[in-house]
C-alpha atoms as a PDB file:
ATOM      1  CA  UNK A   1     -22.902   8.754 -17.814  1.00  0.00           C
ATOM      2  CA  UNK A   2     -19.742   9.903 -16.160  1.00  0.00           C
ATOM      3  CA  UNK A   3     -20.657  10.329 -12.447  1.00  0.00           C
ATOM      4  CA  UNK A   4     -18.990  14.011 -10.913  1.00  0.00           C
ATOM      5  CA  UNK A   5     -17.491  14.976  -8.005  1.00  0.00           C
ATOM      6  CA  UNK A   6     -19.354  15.911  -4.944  1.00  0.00           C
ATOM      7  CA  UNK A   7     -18.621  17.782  -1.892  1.00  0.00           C
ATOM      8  CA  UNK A   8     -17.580  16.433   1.429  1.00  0.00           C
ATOM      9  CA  UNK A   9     -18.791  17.851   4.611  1.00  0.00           C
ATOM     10  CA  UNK A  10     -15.489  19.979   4.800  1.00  0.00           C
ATOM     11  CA  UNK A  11     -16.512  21.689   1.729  1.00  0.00           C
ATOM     12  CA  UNK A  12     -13.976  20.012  -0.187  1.00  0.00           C
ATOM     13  CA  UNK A  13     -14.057  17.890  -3.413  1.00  0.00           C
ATOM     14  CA  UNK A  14     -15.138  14.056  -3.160  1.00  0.00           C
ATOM     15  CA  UNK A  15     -14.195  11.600  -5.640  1.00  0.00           C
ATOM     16  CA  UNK A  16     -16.746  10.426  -8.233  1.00  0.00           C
ATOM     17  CA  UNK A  17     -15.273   6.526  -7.932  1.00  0.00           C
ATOM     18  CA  UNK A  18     -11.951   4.959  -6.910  1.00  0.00           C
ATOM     19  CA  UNK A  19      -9.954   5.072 -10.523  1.00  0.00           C
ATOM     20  CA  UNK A  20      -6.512   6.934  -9.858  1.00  0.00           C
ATOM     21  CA  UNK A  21      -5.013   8.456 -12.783  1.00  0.00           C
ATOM     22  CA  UNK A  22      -1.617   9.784 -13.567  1.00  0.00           C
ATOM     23  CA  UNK A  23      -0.532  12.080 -16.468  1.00  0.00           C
ATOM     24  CA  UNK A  24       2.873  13.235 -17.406  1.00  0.00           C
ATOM     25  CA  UNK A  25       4.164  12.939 -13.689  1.00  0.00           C
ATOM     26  CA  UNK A  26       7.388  13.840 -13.012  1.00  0.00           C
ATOM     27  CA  UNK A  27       8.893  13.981  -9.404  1.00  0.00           C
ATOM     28  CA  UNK A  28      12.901  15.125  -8.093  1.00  0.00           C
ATOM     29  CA  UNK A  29      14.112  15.005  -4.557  1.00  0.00           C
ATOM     30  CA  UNK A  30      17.121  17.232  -6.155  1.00  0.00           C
ATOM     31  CA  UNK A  31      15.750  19.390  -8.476  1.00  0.00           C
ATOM     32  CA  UNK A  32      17.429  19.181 -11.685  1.00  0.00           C
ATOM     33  CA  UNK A  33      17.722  15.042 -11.263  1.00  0.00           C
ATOM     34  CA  UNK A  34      14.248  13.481 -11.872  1.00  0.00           C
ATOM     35  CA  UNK A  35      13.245   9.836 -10.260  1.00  0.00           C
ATOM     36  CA  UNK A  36      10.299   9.721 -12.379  1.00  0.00           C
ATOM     37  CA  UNK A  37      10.630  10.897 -15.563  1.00  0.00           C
ATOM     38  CA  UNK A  38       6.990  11.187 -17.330  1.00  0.00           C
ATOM     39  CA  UNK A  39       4.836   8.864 -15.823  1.00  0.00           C
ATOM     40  CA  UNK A  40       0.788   7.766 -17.841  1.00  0.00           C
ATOM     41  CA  UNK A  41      -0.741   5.103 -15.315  1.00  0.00           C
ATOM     42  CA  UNK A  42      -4.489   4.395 -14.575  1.00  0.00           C
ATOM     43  CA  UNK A  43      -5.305   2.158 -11.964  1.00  0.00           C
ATOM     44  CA  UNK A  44      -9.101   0.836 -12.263  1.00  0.00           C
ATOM     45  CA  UNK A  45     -11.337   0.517  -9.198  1.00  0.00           C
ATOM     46  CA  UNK A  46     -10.763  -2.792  -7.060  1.00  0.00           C
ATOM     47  CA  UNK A  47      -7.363  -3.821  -9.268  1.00  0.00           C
ATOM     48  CA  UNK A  48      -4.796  -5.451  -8.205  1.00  0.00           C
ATOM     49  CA  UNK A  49      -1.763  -3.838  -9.797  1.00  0.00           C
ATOM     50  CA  UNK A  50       1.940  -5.085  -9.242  1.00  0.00           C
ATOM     51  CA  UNK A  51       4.807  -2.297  -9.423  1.00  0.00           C
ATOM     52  CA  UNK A  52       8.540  -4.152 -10.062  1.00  0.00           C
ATOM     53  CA  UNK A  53      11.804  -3.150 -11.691  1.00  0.00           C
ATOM     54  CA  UNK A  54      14.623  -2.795 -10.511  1.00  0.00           C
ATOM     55  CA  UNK A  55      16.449  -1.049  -7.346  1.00  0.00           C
ATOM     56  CA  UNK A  56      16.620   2.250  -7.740  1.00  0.00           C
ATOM     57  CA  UNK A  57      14.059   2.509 -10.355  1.00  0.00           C
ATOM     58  CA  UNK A  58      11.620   4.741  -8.600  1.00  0.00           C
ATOM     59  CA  UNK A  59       9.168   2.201  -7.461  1.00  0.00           C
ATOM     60  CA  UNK A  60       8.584   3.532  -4.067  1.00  0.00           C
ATOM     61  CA  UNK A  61       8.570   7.198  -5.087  1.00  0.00           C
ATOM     62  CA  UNK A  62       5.443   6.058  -7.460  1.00  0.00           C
ATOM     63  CA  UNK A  63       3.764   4.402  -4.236  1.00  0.00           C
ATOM     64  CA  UNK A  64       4.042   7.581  -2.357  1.00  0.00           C
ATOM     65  CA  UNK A  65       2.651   9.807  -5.246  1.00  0.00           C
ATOM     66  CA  UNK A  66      -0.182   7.049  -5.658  1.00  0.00           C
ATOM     67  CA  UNK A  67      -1.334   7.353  -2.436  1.00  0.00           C
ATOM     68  CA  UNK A  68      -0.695  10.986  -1.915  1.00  0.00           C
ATOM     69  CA  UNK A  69       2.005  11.352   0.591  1.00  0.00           C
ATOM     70  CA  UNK A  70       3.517  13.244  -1.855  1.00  0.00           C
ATOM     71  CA  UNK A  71       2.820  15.424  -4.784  1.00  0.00           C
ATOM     72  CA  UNK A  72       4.154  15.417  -8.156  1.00  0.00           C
ATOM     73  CA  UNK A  73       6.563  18.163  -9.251  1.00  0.00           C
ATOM     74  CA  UNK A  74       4.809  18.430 -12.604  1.00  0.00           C
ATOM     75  CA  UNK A  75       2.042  16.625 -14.210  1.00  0.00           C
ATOM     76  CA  UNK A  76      -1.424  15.744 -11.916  1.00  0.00           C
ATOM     77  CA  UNK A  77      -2.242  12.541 -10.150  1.00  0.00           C
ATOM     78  CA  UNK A  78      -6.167  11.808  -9.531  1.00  0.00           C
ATOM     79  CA  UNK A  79      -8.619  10.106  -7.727  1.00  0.00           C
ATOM     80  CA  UNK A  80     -11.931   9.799  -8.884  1.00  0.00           C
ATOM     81  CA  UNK A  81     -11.471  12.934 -11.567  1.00  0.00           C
ATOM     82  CA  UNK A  82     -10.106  14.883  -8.207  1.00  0.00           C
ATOM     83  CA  UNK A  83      -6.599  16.076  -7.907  1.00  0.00           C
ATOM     84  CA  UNK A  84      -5.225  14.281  -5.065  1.00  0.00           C
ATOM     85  CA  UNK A  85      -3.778  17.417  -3.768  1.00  0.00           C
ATOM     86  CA  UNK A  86      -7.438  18.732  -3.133  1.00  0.00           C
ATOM     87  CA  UNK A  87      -8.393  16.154  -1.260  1.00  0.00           C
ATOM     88  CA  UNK A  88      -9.167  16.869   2.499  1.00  0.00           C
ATOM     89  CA  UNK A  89      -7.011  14.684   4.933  1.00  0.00           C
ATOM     90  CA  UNK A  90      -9.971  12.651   6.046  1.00  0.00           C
ATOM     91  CA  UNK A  91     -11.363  12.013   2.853  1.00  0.00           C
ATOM     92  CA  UNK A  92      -8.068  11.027   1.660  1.00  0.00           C
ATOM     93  CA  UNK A  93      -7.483   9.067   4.776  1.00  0.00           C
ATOM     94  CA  UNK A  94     -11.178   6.437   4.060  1.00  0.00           C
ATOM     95  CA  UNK A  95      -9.814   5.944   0.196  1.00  0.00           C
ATOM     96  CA  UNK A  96      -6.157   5.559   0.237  1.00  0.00           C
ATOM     97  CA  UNK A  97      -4.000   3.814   2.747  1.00  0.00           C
ATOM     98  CA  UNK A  98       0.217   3.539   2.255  1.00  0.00           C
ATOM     99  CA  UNK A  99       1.845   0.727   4.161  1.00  0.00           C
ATOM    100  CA  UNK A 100       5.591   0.868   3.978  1.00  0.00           C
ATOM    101  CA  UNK A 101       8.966  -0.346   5.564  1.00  0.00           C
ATOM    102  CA  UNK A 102       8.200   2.395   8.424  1.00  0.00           C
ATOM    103  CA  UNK A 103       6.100   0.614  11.334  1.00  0.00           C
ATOM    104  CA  UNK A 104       5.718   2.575  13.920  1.00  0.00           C
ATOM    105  CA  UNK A 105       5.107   1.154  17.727  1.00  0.00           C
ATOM    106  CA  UNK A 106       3.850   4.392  19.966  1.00  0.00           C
ATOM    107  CA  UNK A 107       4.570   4.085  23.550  1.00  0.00           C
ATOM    108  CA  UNK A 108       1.051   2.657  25.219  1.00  0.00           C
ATOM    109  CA  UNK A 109      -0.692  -0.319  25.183  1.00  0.00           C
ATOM    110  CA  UNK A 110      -1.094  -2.159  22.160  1.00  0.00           C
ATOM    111  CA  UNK A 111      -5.082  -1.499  21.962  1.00  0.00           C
ATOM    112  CA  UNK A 112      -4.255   2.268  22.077  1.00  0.00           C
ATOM    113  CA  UNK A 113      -1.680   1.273  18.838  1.00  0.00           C
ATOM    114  CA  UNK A 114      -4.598  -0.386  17.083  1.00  0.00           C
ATOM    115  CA  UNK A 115      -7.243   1.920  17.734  1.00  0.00           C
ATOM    116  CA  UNK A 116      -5.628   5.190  16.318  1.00  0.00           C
ATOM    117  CA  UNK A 117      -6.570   3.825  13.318  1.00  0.00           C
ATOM    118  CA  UNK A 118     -10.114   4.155  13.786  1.00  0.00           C
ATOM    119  CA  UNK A 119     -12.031   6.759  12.389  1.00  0.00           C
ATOM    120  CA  UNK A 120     -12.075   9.905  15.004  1.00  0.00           C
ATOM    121  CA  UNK A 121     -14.676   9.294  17.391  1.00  0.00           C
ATOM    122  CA  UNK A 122     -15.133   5.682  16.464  1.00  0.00           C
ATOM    123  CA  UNK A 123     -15.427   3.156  19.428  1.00  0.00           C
ATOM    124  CA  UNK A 124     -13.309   0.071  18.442  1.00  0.00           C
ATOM    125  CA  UNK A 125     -14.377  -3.083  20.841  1.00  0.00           C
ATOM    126  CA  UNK A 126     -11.980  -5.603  21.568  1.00  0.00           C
ATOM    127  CA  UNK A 127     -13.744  -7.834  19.060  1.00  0.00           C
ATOM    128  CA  UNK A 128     -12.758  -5.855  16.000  1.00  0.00           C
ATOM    129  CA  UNK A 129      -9.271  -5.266  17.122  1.00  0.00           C
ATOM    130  CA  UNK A 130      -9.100  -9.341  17.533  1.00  0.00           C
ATOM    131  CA  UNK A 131     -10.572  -9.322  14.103  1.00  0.00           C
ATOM    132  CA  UNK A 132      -8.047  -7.552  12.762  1.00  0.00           C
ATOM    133  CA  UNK A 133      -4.775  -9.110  14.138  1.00  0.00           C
ATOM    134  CA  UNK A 134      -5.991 -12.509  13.203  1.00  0.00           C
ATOM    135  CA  UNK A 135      -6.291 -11.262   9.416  1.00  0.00           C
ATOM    136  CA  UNK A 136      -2.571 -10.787   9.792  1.00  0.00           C
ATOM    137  CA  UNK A 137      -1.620 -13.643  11.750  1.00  0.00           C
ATOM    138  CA  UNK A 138      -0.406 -11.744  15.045  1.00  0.00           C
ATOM    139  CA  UNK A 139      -0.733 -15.091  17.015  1.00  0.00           C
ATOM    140  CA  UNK A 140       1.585 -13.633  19.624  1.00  0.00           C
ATOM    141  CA  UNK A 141      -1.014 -10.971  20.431  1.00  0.00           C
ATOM    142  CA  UNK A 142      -3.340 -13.551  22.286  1.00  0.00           C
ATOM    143  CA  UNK A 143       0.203 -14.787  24.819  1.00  0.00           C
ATOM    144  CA  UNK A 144       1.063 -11.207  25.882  1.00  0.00           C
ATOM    145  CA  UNK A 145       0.892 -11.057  30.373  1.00  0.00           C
ATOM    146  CA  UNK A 146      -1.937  -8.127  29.921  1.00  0.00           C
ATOM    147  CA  UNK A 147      -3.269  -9.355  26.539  1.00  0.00           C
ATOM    148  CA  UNK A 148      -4.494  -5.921  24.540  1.00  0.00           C
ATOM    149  CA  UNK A 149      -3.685  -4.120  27.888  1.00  0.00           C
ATOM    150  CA  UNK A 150      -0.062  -4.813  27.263  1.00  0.00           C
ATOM    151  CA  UNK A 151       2.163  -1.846  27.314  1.00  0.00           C
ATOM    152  CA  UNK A 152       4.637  -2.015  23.951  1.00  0.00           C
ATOM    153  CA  UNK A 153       7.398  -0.001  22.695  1.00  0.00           C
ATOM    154  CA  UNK A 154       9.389   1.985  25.115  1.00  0.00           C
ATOM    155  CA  UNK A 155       9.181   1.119  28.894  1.00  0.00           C
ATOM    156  CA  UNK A 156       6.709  -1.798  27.516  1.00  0.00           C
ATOM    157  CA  UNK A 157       7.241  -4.846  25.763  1.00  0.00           C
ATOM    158  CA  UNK A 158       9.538  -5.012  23.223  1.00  0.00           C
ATOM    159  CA  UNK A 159       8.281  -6.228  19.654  1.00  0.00           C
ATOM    160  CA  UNK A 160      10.174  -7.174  17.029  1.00  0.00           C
ATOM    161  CA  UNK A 161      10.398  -5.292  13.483  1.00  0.00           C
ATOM    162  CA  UNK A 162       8.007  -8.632  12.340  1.00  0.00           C
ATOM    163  CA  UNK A 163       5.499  -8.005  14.843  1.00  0.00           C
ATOM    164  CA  UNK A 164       5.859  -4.206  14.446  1.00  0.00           C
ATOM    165  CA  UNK A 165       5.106  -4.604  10.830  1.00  0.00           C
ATOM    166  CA  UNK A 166       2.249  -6.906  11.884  1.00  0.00           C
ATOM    167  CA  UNK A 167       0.549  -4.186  13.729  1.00  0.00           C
ATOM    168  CA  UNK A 168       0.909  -1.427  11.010  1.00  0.00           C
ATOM    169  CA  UNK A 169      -1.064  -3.961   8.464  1.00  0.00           C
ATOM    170  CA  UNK A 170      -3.188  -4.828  11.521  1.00  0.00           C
ATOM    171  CA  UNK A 171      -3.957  -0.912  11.739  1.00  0.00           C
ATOM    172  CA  UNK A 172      -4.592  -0.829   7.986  1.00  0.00           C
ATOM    173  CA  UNK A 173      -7.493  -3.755   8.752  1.00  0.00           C
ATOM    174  CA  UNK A 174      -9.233  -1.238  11.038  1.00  0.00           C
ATOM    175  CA  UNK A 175      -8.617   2.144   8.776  1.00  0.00           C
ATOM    176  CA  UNK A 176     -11.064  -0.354   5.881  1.00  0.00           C
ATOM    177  CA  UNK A 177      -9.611   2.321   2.954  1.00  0.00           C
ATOM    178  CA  UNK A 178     -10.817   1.766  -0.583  1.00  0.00           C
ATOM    179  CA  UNK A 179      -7.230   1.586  -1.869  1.00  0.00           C
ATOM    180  CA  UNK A 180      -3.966   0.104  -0.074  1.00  0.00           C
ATOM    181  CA  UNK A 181      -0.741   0.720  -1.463  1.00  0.00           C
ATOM    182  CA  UNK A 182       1.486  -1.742  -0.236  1.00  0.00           C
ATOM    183  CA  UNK A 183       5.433  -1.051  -0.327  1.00  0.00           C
ATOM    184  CA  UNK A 184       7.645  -3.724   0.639  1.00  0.00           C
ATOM    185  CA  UNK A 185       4.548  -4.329   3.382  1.00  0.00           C
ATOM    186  CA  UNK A 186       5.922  -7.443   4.361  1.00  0.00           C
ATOM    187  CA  UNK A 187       9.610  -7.418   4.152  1.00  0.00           C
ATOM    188  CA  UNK A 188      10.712  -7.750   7.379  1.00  0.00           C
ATOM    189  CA  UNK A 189       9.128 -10.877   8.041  1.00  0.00           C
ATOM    190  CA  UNK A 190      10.632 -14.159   6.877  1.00  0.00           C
ATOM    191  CA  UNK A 191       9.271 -15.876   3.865  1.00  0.00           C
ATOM    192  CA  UNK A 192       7.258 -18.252   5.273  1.00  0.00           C
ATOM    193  CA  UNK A 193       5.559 -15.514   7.608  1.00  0.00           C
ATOM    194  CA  UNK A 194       5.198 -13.039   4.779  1.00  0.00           C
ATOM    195  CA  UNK A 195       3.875 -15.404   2.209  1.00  0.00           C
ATOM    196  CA  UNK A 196       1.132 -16.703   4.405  1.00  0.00           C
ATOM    197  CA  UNK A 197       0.393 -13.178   6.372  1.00  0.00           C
ATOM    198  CA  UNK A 198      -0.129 -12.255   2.230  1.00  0.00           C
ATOM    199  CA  UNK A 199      -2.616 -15.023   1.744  1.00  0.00           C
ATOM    200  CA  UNK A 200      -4.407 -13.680   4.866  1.00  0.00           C
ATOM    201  CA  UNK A 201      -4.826 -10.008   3.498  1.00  0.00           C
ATOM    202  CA  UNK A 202      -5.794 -11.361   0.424  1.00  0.00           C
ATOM    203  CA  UNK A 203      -8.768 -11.897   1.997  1.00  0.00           C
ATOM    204  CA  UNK A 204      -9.059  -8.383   3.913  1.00  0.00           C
ATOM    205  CA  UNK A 205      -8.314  -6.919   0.853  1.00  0.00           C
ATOM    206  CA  UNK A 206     -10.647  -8.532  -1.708  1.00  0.00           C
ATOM    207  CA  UNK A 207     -12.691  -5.727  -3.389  1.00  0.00           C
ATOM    208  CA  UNK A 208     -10.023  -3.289  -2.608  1.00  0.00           C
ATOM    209  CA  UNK A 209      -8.154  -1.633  -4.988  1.00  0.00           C
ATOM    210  CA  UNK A 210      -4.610  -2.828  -3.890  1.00  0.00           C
ATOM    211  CA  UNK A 211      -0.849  -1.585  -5.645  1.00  0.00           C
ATOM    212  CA  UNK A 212       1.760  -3.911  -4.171  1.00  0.00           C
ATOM    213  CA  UNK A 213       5.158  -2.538  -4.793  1.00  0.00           C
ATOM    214  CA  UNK A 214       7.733  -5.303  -3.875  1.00  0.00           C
ATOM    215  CA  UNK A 215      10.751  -7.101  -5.032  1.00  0.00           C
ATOM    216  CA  UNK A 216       9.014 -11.036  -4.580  1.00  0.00           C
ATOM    217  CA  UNK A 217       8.190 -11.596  -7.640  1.00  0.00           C
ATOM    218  CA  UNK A 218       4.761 -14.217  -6.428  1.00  0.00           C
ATOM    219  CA  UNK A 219       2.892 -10.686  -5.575  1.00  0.00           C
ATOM    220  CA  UNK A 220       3.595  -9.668  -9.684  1.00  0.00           C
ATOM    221  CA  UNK A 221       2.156 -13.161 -10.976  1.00  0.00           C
ATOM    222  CA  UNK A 222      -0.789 -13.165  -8.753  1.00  0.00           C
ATOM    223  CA  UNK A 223      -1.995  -9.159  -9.796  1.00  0.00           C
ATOM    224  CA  UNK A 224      -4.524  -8.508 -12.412  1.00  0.00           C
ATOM    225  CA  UNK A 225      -1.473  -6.424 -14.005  1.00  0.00           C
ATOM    226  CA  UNK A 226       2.080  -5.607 -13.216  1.00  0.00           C
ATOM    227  CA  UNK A 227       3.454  -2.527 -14.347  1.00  0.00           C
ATOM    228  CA  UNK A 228       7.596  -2.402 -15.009  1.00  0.00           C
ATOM    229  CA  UNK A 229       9.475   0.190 -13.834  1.00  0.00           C
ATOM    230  CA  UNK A 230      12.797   1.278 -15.197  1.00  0.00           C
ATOM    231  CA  UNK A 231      14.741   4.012 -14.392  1.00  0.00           C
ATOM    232  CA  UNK A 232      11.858   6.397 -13.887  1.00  0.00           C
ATOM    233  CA  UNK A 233       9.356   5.222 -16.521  1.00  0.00           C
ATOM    234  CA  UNK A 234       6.907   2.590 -16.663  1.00  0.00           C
ATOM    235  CA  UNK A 235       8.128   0.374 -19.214  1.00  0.00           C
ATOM    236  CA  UNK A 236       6.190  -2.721 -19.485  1.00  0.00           C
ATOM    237  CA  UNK A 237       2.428  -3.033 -18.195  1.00  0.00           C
ATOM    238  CA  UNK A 238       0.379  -5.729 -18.412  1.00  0.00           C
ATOM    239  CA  UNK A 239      -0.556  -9.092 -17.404  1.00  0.00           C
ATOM    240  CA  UNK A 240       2.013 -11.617 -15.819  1.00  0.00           C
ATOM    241  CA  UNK A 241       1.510 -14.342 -18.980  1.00  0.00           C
ATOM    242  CA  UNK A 242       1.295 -11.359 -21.506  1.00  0.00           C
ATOM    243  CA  UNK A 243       4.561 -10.022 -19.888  1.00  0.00           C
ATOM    244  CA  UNK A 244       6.559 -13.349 -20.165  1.00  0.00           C
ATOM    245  CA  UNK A 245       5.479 -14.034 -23.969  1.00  0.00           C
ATOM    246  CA  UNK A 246       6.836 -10.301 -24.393  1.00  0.00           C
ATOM    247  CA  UNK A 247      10.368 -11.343 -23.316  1.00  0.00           C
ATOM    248  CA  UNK A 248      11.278  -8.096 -22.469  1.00  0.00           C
ATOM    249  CA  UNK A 249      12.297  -6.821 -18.886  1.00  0.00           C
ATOM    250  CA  UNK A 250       9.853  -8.555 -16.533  1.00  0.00           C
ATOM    251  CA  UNK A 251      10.435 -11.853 -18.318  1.00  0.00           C
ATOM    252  CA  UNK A 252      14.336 -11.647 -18.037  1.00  0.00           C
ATOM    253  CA  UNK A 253      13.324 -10.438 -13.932  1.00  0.00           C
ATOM    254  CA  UNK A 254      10.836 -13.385 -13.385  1.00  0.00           C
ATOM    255  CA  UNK A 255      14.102 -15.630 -15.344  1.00  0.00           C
ATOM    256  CA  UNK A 256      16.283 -14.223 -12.730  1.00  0.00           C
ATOM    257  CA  UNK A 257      14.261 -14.408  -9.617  1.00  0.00           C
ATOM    258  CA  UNK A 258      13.920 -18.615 -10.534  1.00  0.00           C
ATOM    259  CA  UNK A 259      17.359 -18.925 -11.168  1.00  0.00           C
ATOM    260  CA  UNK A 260      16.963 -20.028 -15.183  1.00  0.00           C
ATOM    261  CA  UNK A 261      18.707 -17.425 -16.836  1.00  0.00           C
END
């Protein structure tokens, strides 16, 4: 039996499970000239779904709608049989997390930049923000003069758009969500960095749902599915092995990205 929304302690609707769903979505920054053009996707509870195409394609538009940082201009996106748009903030807060290319250092110490993404009223100790910058590999944390004490950003010390990044996935560590949507999470570190800070979510995130939208193509082959987008439609979803033996546009992109085309 099909389990149904409950109510949250706000009164508003509570998803029956983690399963997002999108029908017919359609979404324009200019109205009139559409960067998603009709979009059917469901992503299953505690997938691991890859989003690739090309530039321009509307890849990170999708990521936003997904985790509800913006809503569609027609058609419905879901969680749980809920419209996302009727979630309350905190509710959507605990099941959906979007980590993009905009990391954001706040002027304070760098516990005070961890611990805002604790649950209101939530004591952090200095244990569980450790925790959580050792799951990205923030090895610099543990050298800075005042240690979590430090000041950072302005008037503090200065960190780098790496380590920046590092403390937005960091954050997303402490926030535990049910889904992460990760666009181009780890693009400002260098390849080495980013491929092993990956391997070191993959353990954070196991049992997560997770929706990686990025342009390395080792994120699409490792995902349970990887769903092609071109030119505002999903064109190709499946499978990395049943995408190759397809031959259509993820094989020529995975042909590409190794240079044997």
């Amino acid at each position: 039996m099909q389990r149904l929304p409950e109510e949250s302690s706000d009164g508003g609707r509570l998803p029956a499970d983690d399963r997002i769903e999108l029908s017919g979505v359609r979404y324009a920054y200019v109205p009139g000239h559409d960067v998603l053009r009709g979009i059917d996707l469901s992503v299953r509870p505690g997938e691991r779904l890859a989003v690739v195409g090309p530039s321009g394609a509307g890849k990170t538009t999708l990521g936003r709608l997904l985790s509800g940082a913006d809503a569609p201009g027609s058609g419905h996106v879901s969680l749980g049989g809920v419209p996302v748009s009727e979630l309350s903030p905190g509710v959507l807060r605990e099941r959906i997390v979007l980590v993009n290319q905009e990391h954001h250092v706040f002027t304070g110490t760098l516990r005070e930049n961890l611990a805002i993404a604790a649950a209101e009223g939530a004591d952090v100790d200095d244990a569980a923000l450790a925790r959580a910058l050792d799951a990205v590999d923030a090895d610099w944390a543990r050298e800075l003069p005042d240690g979590l004490d430090t000041r950072v950003g302005s008037g503090g010390e200065a960190l780098s758009p790496a380590r920046a990044q590092q403390v937005a996935l960091a954050r997303v560590v402490l926030l535990d969500p049910h889904t992460v949507v990760l666009d181009e999470a780890t693009s400002l570190l260098d390849p080495r960095t980013a491929r092993h800070t990956e391997r070191s979510l993959a353990a954070v995130l196991e049992g997560r749902t997770v929706i990686a939208i990025a342009h390395r193509l080792h994120t699409a082959h490792d995902a349970d599915r990887v769903a092609v987008v071109v030119d505002g439609r999903v064109t190709e979803l499946g499978s990395h092995d049943e995408l190759i033996a397809a031959g259509g546009a993820y094989a020529a992109l995975w042909s590409s990205w190794h240079g044997t085309d």
